[in-house]
Protein backbone atom coordinates (compact mmCIF):
# COMPACT_ATOMS: atom_id res chain seq x y z
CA UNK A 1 -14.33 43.69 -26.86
CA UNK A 2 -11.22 46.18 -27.09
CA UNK A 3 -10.77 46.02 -23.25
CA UNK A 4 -10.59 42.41 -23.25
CA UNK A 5 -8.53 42.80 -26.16
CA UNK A 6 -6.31 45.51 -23.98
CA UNK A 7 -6.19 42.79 -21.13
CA UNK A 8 -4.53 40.47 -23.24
CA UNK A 9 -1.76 42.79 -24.91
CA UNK A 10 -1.12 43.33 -21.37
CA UNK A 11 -0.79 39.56 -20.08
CA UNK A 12 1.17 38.65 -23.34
CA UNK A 13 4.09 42.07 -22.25
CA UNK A 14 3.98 41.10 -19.06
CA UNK A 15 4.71 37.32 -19.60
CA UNK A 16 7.37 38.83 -22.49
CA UNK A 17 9.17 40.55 -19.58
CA UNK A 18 9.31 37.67 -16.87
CA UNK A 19 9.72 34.55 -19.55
CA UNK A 20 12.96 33.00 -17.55
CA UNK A 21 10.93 33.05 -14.47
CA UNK A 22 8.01 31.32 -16.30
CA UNK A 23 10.11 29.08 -18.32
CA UNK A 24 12.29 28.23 -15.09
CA UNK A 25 8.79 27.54 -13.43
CA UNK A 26 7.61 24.94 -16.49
CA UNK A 27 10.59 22.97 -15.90
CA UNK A 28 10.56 22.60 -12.49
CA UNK A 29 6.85 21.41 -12.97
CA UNK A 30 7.98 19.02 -15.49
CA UNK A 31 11.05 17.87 -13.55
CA UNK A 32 8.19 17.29 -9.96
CA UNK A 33 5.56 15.58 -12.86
CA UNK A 34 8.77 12.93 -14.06
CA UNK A 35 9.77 12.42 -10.49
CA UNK A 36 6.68 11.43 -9.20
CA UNK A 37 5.54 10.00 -12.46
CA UNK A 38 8.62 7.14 -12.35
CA UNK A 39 8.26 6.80 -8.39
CA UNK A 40 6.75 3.56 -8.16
CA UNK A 41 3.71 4.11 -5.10
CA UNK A 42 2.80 7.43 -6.58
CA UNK A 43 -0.94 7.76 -6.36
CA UNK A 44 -2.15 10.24 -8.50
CA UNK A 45 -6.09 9.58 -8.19
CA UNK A 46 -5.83 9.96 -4.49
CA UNK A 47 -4.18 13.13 -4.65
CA UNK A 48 -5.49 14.88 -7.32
CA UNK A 49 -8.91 16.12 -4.91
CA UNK A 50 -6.33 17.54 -2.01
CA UNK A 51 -4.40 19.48 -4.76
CA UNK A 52 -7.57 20.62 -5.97
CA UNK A 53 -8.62 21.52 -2.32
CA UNK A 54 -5.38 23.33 -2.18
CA UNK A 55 -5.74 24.93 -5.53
CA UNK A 56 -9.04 26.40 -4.47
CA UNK A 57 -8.29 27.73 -1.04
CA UNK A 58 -5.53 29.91 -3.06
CA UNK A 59 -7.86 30.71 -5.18
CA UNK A 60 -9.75 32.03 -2.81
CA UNK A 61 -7.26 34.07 -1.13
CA UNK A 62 -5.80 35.81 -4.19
CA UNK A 63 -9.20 36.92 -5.16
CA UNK A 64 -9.61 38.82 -1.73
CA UNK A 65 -5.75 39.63 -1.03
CA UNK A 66 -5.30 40.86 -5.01
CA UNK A 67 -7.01 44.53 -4.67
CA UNK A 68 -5.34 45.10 -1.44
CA UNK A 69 -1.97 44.32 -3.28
CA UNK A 70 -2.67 46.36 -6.24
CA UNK A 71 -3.70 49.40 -4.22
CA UNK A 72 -7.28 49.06 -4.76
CA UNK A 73 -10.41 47.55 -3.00
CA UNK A 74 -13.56 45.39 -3.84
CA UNK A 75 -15.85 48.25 -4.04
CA UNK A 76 -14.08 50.10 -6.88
CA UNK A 77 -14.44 47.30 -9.07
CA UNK A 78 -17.49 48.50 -10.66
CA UNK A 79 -16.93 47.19 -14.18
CA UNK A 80 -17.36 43.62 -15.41
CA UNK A 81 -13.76 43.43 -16.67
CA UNK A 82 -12.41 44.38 -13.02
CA UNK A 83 -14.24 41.54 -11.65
CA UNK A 84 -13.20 38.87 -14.74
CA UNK A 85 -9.62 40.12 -14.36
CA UNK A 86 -9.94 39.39 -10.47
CA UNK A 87 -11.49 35.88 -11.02
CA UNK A 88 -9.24 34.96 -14.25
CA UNK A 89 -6.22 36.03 -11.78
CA UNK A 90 -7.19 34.40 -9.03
CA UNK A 91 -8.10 31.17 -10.61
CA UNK A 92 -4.63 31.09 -12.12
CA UNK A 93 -3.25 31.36 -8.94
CA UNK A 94 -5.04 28.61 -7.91
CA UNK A 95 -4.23 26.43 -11.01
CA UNK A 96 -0.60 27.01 -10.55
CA UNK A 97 -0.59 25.72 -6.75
CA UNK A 98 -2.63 22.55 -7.29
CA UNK A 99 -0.43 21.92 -10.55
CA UNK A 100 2.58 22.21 -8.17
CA UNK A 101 1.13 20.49 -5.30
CA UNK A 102 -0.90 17.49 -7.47
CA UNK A 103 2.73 15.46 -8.19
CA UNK A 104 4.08 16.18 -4.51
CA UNK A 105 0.69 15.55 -3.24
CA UNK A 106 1.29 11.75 -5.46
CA UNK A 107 4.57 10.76 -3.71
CA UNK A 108 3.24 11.51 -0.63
CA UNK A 109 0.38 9.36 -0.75
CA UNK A 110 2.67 6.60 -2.07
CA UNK A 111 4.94 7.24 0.67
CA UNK A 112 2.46 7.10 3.44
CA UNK A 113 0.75 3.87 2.03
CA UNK A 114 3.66 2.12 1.77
């Protein structure tokens, strides 16, 4: 429990550190969501599976790029919290691209239908 604990004092002074960039980040996912929400052909049901697909293959690729980047490998992630940390990362990564892409994903599929 403390090490989870650990990990989380560690998200929340990292996050503490880079808040413009995350709060710069909120509002230009607010300002794509109330673009494409008032855009009259948006179709968000269409689009919401290839921002998902999107999401995923990120996903994907910042669970294997990640220990590379961080100076590290798969094999020396021998503890349960390495590989939670990895897969917690990773699907945030993931989440973050298919929230950006899900409202440009919209437009376009209003565009293209039109």
């Amino acid at each position: 429990m403390y090490e989870i604990w650990l990990m989380l004092n560690i998200v929340w002074e990292i996050a503490l550190g880079v808040w413009p960039v995350l709060l710069l980040a909120a509002l230009l996912w607010l300002a794509l969501l109330g673009s494409s929400w008032r855009t009259a052909g948006a179709h968000w049901r269409a689009a919401l599976l290839p921002a998902l697909g999107i999401g995923l293959v990120m996903a994907v690729v910042t669970a294997l790029m990640l220990p590379g980047w961080t100076q590290s490998t798969l094999a020396d992630m021998g503890y349960w919290v390495d590989w939670a940390a990895l897969l917690g990362l990773a699907a945030a990564a993931g989440g973050v691209v298919a929230a950006f892409a899900w409202p440009l994903l919209a437009r376009r599929h209003g565009r293209a239908q039109a």
